[in-house]
C-alpha atoms as a PDB file:
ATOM      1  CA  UNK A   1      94.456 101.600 114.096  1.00  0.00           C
ATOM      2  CA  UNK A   2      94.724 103.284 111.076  1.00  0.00           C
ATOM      3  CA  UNK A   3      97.548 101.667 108.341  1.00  0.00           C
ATOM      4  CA  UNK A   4      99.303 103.484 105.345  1.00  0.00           C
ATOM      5  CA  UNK A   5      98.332 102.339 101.973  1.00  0.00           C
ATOM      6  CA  UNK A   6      99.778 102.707  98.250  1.00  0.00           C
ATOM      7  CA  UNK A   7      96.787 102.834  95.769  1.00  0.00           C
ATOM      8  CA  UNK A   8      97.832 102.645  92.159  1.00  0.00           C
ATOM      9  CA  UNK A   9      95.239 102.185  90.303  1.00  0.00           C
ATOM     10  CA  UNK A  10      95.409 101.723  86.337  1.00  0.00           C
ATOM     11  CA  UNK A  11      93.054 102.431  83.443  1.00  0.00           C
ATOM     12  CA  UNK A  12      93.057 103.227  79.839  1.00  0.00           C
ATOM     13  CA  UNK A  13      92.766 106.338  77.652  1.00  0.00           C
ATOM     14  CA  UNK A  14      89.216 105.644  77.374  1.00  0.00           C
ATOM     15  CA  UNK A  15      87.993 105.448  80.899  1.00  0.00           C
ATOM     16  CA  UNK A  16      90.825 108.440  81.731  1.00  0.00           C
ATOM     17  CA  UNK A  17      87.964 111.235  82.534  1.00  0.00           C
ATOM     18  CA  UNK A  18      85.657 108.496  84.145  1.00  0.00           C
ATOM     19  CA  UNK A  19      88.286 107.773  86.415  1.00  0.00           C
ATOM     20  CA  UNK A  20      88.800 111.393  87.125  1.00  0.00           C
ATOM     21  CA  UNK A  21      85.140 112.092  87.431  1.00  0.00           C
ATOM     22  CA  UNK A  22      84.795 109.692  89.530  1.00  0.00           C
ATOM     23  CA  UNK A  23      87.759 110.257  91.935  1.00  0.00           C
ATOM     24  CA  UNK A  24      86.364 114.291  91.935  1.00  0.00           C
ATOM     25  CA  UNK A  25      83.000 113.073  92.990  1.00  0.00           C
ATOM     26  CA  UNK A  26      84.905 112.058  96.071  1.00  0.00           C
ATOM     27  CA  UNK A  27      86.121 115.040  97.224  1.00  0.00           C
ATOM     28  CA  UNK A  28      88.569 117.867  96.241  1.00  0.00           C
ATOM     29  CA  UNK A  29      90.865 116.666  99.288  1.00  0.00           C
ATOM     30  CA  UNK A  30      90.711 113.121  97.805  1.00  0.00           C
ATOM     31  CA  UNK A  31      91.419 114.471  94.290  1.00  0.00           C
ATOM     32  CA  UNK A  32      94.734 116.034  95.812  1.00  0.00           C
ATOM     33  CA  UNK A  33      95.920 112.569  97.446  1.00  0.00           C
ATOM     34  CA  UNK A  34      95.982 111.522  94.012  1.00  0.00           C
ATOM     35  CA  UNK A  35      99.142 111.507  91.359  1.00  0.00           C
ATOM     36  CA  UNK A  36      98.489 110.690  88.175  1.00  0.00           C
ATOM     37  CA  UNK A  37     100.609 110.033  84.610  1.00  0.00           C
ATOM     38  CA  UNK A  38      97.938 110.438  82.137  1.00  0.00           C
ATOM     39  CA  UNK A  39      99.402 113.472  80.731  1.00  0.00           C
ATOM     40  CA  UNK A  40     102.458 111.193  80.385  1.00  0.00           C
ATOM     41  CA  UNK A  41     100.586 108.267  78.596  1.00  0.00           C
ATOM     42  CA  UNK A  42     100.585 106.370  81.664  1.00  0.00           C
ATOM     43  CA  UNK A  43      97.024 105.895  82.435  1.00  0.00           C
ATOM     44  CA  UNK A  44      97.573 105.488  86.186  1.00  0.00           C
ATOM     45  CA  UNK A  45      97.130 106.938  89.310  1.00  0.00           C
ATOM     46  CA  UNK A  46      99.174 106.419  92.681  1.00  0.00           C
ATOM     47  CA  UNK A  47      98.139 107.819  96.424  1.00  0.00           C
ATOM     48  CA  UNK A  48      99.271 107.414  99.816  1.00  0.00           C
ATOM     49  CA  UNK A  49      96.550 107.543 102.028  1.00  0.00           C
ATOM     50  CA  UNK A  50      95.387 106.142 105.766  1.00  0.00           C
ATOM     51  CA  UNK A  51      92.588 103.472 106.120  1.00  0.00           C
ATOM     52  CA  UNK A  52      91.991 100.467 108.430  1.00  0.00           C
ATOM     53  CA  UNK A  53      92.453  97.773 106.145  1.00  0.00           C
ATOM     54  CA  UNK A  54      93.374  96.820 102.875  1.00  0.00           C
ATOM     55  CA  UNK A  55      89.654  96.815 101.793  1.00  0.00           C
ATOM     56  CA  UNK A  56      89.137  99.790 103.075  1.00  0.00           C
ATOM     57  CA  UNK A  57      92.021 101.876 100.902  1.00  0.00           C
ATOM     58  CA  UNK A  58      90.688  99.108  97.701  1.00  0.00           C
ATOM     59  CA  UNK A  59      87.347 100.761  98.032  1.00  0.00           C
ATOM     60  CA  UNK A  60      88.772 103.801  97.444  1.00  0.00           C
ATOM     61  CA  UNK A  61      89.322 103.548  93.764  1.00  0.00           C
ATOM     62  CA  UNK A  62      86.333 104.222  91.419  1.00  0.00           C
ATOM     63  CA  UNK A  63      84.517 101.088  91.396  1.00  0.00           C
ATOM     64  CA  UNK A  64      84.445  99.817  87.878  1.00  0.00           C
ATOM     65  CA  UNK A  65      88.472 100.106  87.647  1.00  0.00           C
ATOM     66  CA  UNK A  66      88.862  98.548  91.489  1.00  0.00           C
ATOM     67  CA  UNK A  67      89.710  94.959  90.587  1.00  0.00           C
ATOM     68  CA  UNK A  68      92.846  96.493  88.955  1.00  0.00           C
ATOM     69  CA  UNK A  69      94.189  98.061  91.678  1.00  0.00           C
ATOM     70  CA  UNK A  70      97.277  97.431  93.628  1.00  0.00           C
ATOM     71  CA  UNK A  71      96.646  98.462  97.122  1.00  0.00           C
ATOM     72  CA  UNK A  72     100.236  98.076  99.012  1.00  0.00           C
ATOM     73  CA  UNK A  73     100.646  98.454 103.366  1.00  0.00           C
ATOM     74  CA  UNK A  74     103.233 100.963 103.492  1.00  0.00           C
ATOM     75  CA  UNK A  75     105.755 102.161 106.327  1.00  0.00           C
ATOM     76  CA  UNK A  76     108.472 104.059 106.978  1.00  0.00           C
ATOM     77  CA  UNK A  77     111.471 103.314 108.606  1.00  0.00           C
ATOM     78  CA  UNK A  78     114.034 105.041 110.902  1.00  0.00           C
ATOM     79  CA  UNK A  79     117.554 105.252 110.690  1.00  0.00           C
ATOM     80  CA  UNK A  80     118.159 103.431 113.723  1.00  0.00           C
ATOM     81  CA  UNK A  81     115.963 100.283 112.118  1.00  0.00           C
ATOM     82  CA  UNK A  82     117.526 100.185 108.881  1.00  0.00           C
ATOM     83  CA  UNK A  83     121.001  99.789 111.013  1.00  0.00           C
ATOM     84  CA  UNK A  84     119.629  97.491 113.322  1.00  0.00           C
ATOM     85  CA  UNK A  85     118.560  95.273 110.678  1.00  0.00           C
ATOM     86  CA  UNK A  86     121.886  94.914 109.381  1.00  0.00           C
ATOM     87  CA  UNK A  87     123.096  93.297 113.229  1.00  0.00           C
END
């Protein structure tokens, strides 16, 4: 079963267009899963995508900026949940 997944994935100025090389090489679709705040000074970028495990979703982010990554199982909840966690 396939599990949501936050990928936020730092770097710094100098590996910027590496990263985004890197993450084109992948695939336009995967390029458009991907925020980033580079333009912003923050040398990061965040996506929400689908995978089977956490290693899965780690692998990915461009290899030589990996180990950085935060990978974080994501989920949404429902009304009725968020109520029924309060009983």
């Amino acid at each position: 079963m396939m599990e949501r997944y936050l990928i936020e994935s730092p770097h710094n100025a100098e590996e910027c267009m590496q990263v985004l090389d890197a993450i084109l090489m992948m695939g336009t679709d995967f390029v458009d899963r991907f925020d980033f705040g580079c333009k912003d000074g923050i040398h990061t970028g965040w996506a929400v995508v689908e995978a089977e495990s956490e290693s899965a979703a780690r692998k990915m982010v461009p290899a030589f900026v990996r180990s950085r990554a935060r990978i974080v199982n994501v989920s949404k909840f429902t009304p009725q949940q968020i109520r029924a966690a309060h009983k």
